[in-house]
Structures are given as C-alpha cells and as structure tokens.
N, C-alpha and C. Protein backbone atom coordinates (compact mmCIF):
# COMPACT_ATOMS: atom_id res chain seq x y z
N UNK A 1 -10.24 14.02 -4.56
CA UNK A 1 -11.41 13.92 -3.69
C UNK A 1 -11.31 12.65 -2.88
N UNK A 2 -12.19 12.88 -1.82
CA UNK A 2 -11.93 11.56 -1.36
C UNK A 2 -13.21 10.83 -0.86
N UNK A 3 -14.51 10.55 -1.50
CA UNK A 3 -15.62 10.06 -1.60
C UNK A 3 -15.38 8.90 -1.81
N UNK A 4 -16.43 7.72 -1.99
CA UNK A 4 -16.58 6.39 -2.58
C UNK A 4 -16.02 6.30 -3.43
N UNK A 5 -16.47 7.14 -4.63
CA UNK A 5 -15.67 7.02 -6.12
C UNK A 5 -14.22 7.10 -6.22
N UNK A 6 -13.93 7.62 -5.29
CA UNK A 6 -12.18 8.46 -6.00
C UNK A 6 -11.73 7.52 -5.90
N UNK A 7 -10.34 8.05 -6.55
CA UNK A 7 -9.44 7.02 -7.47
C UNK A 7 -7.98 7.99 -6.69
N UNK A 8 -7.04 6.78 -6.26
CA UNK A 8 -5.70 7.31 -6.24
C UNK A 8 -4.70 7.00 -7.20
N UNK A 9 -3.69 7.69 -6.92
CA UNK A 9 -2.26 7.38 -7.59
C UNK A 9 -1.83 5.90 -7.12
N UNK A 10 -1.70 5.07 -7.98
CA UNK A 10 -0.83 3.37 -7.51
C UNK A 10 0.28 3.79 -7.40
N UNK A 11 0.58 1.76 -7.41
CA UNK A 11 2.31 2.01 -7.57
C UNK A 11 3.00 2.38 -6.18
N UNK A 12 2.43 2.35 -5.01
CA UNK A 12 2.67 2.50 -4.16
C UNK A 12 2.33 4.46 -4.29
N UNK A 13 1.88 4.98 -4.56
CA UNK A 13 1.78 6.87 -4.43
C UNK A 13 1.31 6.77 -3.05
N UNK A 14 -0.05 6.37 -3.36
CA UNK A 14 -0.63 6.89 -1.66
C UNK A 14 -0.40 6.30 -0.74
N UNK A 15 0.66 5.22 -0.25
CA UNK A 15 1.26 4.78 0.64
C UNK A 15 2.22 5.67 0.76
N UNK A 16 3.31 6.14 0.13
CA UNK A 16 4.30 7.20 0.20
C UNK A 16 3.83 8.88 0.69
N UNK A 17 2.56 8.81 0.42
CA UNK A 17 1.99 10.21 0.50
C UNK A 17 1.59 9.78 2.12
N UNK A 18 0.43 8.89 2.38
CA UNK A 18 0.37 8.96 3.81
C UNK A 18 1.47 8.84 4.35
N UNK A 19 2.63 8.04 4.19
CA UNK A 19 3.70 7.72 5.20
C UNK A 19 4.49 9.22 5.41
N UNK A 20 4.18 9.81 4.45
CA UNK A 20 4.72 11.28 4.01
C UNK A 20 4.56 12.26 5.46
N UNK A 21 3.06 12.34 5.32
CA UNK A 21 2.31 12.67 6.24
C UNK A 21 2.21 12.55 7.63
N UNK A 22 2.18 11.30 7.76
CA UNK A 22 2.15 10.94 9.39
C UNK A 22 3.67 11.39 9.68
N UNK A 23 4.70 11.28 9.02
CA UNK A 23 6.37 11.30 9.59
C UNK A 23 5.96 13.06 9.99
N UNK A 24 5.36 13.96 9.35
CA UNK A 24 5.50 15.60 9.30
C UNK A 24 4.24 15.68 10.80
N UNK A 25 3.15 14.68 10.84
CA UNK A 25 2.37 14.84 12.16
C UNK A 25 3.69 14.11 13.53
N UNK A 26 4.22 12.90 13.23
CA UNK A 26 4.89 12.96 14.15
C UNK A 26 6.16 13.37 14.93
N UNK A 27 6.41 14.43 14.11
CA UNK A 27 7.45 15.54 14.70
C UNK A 27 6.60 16.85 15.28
N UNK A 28 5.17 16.72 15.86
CA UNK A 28 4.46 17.61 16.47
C UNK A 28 4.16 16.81 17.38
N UNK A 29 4.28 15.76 17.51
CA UNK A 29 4.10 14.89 19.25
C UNK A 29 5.16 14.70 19.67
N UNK A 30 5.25 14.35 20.93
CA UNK A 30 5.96 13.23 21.89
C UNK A 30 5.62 12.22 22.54
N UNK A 31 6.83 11.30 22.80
CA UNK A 31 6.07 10.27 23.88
C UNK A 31 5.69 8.61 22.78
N UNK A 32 5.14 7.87 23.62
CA UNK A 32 4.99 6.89 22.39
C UNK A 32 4.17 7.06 21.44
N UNK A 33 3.40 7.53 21.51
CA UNK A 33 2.51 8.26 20.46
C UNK A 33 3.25 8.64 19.03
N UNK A 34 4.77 9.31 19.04
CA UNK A 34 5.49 9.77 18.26
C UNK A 34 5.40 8.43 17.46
N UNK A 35 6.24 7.56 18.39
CA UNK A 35 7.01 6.48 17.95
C UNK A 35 5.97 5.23 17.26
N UNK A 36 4.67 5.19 17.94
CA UNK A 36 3.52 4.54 16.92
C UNK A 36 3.14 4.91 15.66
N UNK A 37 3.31 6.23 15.77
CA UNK A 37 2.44 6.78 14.07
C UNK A 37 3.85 6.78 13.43
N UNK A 38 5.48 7.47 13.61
CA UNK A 38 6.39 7.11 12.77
C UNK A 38 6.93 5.31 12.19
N UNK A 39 6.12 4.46 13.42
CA UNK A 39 6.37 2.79 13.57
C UNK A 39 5.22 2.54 11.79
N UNK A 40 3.82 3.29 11.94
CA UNK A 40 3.34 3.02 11.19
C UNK A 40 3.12 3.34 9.65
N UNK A 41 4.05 5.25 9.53
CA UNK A 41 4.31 5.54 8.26
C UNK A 41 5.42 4.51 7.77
N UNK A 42 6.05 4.21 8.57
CA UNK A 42 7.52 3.63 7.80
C UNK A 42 6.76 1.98 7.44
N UNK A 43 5.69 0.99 7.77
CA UNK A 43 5.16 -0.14 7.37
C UNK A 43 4.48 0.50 6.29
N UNK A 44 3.55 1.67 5.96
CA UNK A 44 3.19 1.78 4.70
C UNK A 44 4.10 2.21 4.05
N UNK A 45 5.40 2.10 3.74
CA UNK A 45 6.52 2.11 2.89
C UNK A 45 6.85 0.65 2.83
N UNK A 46 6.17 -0.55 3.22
CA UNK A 46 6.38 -1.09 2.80
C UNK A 46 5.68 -1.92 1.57
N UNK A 47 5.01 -1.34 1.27
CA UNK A 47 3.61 -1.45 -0.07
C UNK A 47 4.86 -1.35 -0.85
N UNK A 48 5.10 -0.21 -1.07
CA UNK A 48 6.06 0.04 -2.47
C UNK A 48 7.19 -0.46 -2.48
N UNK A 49 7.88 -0.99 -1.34
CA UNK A 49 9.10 -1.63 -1.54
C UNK A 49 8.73 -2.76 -1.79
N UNK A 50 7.74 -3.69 -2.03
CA UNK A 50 7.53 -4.57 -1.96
C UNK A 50 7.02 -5.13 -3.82
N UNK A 51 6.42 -3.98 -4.14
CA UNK A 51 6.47 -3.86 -5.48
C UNK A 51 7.27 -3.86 -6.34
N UNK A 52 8.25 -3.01 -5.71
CA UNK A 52 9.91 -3.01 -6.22
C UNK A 52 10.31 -4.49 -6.17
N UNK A 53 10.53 -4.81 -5.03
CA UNK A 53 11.15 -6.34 -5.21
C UNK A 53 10.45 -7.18 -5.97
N UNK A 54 9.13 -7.20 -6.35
CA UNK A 54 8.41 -8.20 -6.81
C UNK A 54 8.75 -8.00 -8.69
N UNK A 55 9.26 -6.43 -8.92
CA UNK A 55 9.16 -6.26 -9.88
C UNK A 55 10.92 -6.21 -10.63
N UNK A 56 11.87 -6.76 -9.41
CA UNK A 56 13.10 -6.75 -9.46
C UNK A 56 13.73 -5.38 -9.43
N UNK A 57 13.50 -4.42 -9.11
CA UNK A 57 14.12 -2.96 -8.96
C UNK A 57 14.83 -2.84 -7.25
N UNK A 58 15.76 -1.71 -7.64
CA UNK A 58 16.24 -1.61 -6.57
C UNK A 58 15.41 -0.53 -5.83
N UNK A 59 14.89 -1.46 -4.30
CA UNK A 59 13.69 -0.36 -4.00
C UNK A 59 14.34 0.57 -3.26
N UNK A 60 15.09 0.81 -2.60
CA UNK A 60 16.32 1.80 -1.71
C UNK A 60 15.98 3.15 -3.15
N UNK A 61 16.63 2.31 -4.01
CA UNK A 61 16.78 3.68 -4.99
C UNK A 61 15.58 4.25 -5.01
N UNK A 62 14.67 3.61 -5.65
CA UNK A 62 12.78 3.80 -5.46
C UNK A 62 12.55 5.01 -4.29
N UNK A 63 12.78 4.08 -3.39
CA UNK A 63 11.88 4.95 -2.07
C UNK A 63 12.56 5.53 -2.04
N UNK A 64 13.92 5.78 -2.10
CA UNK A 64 14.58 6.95 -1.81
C UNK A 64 13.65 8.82 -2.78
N UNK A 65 13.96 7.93 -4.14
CA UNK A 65 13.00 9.42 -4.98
C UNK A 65 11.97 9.36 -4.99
N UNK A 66 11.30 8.53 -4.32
CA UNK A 66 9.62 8.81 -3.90
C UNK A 66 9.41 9.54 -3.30
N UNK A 67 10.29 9.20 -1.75
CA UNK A 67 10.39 10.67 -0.30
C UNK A 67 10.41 11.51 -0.78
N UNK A 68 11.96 12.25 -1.73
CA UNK A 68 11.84 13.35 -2.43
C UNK A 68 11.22 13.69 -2.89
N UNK A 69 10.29 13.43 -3.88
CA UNK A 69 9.15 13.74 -4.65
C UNK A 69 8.01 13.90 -3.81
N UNK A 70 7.49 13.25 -2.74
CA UNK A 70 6.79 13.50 -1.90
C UNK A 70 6.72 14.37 -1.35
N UNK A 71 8.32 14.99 -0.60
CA UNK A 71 8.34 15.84 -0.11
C UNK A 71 8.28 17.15 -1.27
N UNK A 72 8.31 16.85 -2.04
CA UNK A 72 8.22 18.33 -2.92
C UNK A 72 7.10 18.47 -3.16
N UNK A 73 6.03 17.76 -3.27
CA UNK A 73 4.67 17.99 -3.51
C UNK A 73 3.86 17.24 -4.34
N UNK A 74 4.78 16.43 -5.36
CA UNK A 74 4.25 15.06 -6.08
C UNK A 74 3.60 13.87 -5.15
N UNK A 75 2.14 14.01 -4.71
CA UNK A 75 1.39 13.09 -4.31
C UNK A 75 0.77 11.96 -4.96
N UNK A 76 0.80 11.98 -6.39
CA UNK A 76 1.00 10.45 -6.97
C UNK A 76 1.87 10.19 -7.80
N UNK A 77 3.41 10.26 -7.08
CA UNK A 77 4.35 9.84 -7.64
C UNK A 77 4.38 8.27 -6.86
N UNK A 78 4.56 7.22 -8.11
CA UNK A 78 4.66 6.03 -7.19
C UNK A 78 5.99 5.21 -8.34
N UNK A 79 5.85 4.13 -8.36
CA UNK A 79 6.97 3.78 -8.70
C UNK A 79 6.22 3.30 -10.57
N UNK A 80 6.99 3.31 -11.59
CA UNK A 80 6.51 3.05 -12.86
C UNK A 80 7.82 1.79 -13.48
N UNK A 81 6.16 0.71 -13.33
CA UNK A 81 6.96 -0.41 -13.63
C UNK A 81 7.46 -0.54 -15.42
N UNK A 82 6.90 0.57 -16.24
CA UNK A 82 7.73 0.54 -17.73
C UNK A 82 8.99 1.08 -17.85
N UNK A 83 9.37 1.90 -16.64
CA UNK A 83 10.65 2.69 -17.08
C UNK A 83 11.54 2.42 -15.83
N UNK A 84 10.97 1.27 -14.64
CA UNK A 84 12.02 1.17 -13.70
C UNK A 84 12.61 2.30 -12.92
N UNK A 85 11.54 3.28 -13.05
CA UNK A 85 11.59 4.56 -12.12
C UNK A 85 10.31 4.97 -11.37
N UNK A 86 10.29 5.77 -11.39
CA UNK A 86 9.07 6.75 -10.97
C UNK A 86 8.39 7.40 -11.85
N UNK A 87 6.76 7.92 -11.87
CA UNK A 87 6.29 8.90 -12.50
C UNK A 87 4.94 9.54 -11.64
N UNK A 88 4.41 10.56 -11.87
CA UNK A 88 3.02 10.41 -12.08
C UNK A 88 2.04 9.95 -12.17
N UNK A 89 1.60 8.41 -11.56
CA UNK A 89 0.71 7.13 -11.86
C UNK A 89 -0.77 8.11 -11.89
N UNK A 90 -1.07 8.90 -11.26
CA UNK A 90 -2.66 9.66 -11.53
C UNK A 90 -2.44 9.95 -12.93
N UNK A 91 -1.55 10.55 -13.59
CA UNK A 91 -1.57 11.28 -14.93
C UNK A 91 -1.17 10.28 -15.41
N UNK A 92 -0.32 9.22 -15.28
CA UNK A 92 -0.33 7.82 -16.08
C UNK A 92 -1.49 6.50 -15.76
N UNK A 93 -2.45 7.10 -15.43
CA UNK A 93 -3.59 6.21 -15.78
C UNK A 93 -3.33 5.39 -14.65
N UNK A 94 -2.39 4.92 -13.01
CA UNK A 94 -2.29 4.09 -12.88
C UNK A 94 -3.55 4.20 -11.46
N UNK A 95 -4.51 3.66 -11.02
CA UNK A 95 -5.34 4.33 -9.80
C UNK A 95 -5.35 3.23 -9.32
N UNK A 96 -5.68 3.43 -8.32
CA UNK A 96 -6.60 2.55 -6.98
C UNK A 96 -7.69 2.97 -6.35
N UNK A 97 -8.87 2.40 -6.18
CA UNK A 97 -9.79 3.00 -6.00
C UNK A 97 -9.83 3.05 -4.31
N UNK A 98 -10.48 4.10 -4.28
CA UNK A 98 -10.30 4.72 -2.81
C UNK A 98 -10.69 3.57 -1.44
N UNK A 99 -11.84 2.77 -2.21
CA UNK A 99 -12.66 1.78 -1.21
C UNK A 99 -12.04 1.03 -1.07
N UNK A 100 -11.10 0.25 -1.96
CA UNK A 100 -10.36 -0.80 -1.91
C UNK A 100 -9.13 -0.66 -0.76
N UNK A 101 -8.53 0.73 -1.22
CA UNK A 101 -7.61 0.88 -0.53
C UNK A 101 -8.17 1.31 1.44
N UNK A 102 -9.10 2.01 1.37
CA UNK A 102 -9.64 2.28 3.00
C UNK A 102 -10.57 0.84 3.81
N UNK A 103 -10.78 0.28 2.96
CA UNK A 103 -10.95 -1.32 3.10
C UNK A 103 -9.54 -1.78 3.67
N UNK A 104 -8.36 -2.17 2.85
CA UNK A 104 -7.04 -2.57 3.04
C UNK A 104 -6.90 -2.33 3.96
N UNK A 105 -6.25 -0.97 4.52
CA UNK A 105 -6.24 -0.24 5.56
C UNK A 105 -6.49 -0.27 6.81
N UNK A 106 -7.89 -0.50 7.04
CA UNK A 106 -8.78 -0.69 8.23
C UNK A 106 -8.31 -2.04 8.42
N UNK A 107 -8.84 -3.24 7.61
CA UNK A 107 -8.44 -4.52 7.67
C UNK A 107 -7.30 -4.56 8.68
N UNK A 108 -5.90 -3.92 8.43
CA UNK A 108 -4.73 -4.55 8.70
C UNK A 108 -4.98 -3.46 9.95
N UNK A 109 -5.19 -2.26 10.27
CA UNK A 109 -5.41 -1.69 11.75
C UNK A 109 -6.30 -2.41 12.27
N UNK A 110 -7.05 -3.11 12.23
CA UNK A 110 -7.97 -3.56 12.93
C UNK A 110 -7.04 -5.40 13.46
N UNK A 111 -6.31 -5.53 12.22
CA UNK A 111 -5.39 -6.78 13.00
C UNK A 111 -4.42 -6.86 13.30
N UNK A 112 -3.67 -5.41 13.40
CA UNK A 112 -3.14 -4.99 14.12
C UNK A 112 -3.23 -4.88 15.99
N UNK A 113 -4.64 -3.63 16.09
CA UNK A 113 -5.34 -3.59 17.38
C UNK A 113 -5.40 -5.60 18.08
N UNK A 114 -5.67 -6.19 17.15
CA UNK A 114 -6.47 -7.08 17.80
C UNK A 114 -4.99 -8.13 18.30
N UNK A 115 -3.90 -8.13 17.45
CA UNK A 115 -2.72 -9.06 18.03
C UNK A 115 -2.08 -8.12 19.71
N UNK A 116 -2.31 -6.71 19.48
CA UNK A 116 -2.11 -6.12 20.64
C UNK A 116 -2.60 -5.82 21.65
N UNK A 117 -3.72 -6.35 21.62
CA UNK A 117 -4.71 -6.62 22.35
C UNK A 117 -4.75 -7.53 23.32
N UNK A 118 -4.55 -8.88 22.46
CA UNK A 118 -4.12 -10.29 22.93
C UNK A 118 -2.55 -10.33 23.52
N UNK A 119 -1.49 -9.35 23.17
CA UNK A 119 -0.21 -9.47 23.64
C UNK A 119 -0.42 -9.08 25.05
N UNK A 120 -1.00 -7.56 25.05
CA UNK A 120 -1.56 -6.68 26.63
C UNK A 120 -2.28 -8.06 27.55
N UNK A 121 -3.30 -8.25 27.04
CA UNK A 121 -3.83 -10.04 27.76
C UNK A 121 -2.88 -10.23 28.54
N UNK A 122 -1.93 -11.27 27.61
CA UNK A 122 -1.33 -12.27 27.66
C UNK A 122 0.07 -11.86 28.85
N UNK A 123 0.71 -10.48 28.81
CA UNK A 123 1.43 -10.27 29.29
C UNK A 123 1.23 -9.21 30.76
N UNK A 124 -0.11 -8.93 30.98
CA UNK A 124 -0.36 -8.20 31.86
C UNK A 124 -0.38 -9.42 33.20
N UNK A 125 0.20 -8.85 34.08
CA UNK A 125 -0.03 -10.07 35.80
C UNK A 125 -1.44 -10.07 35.85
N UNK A 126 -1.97 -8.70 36.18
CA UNK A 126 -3.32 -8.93 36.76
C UNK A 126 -4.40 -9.57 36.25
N UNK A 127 -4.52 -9.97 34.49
CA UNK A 127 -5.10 -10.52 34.03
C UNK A 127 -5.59 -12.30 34.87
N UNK A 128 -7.00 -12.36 34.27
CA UNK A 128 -7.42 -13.83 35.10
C UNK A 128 -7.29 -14.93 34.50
N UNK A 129 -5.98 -15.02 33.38
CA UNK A 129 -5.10 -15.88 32.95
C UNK A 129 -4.18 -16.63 33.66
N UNK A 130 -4.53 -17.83 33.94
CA UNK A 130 -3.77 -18.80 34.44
C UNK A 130 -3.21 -19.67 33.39
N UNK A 131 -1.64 -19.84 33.43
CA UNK A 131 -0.95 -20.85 32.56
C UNK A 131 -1.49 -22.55 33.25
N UNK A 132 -1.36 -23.09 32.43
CA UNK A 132 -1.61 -24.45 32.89
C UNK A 132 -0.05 -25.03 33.29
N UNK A 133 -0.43 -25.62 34.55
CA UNK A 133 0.51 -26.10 34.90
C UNK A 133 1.23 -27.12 34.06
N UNK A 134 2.92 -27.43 34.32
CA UNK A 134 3.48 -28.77 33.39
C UNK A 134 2.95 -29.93 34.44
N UNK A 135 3.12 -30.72 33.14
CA UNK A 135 2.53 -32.41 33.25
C UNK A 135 3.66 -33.01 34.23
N UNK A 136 3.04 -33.36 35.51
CA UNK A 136 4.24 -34.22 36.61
C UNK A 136 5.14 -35.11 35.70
N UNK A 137 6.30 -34.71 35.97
CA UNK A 137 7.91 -35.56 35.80
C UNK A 137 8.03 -34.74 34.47
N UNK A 138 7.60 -33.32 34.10
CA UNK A 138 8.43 -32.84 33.15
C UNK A 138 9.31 -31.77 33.50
C-alpha cells in the first residue's frame, strides 16, 4: 500500500524497484526527457551501492542481482547485510517507512530543481545578471 503508514522493503529494495521502473517508462519516451528520468533511475541506484560500500561488499555484484531480481518481479529484494547477498527485506523484517522515504525524495528533487534553476540563471545571456567587473590592474 502506499498511504502514510506503509512500510517498504530496505536495504536499498525500493530504490532498485523505482529505478526499475522509471528505466521500463523511459524506453516509451524520447528526447531529453528519456535521458532525465534514465539520469535519475540510475542516482537512485545509488542508495544501495552505497550501502554496499559502507558495508564492504562488492556492490557491482549487489546491483547486478538486484536488477535481476527486480526485473523478475522481486520488489523488496534489497541487499542483506547478514549473508552479504540479497533477500527479501519485506519478509525479513527489514522496512522503511513510506513518509520517511517520500520526505527523502522530494527533499533531494526539490534540490535538485533548485541548483538547476540557478545554473539556467546563471548561464542564460538574457538574464539581468551582470558579472562584476575585475578590479583595475588585474
């Protein structure tokens, strides 16, 4: 479910499951559009690789049988830090609660939007940004 209450698969699952997702929506677009939402499944792969390294595993191997598992239909398969593989984290007790994580989420799209925002600014001519001139004799 996906209300206030719910609870996901850790361990990186529902990062692998959305990144899952958006890669299967962006082979139904073109254009940059493609290349933003595949730019952004492949950064939520970086949740779980990041777990991996923190937890000394080789995350290549990791993400590699996560995709697979993903793609087969295991949506909280995430990585299981007792056996240095993968499992089931919903059926192994491991969750994240839904708010925390759509909190996370928004957070980092929203500071995302906002550094690209300021780049468009900064790099557009027509903008009514004037550089300050250099200091005479530099």
């Amino acid at each position: 479910s996906s209300g206030i209450n719910a609870e996901y698969g850790g361990g990186g699952a529902i990062e692998m499951e959305l990144s899952k997702e958006l890669r299967n929506y962006a082979k139904t677009i073109h254009g940059k559009e493609q290349l933003l939402i595949t730019a952004y499944a492949k950064a939520l792969e970086d949740i779980p690789r990041q777990l991996c390294d923190n937890a000394g595993f080789d995350a290549t191997t990791i993400l590699n049988k996560l995709r697979q598992k993903h793609a087969q239909g295991g949506k909280w398969m995430g990585m299981d830090i007792t056996s240095e593989d993968i499992a089931d984290n919903f059926e192994s007790c491991v969750w994240e609660p839904s708010i925390v994580k759509k909190n996370a989420l928004t957070a980092a799209c929203e500071a995302c939007c906002t550094i690209l925002s300021i780049y468009e600014t900064v790099k557009n001519p027509n903008s009514n940004y004037k550089a300050p001139k250099a200091m005479p004799g530099m």
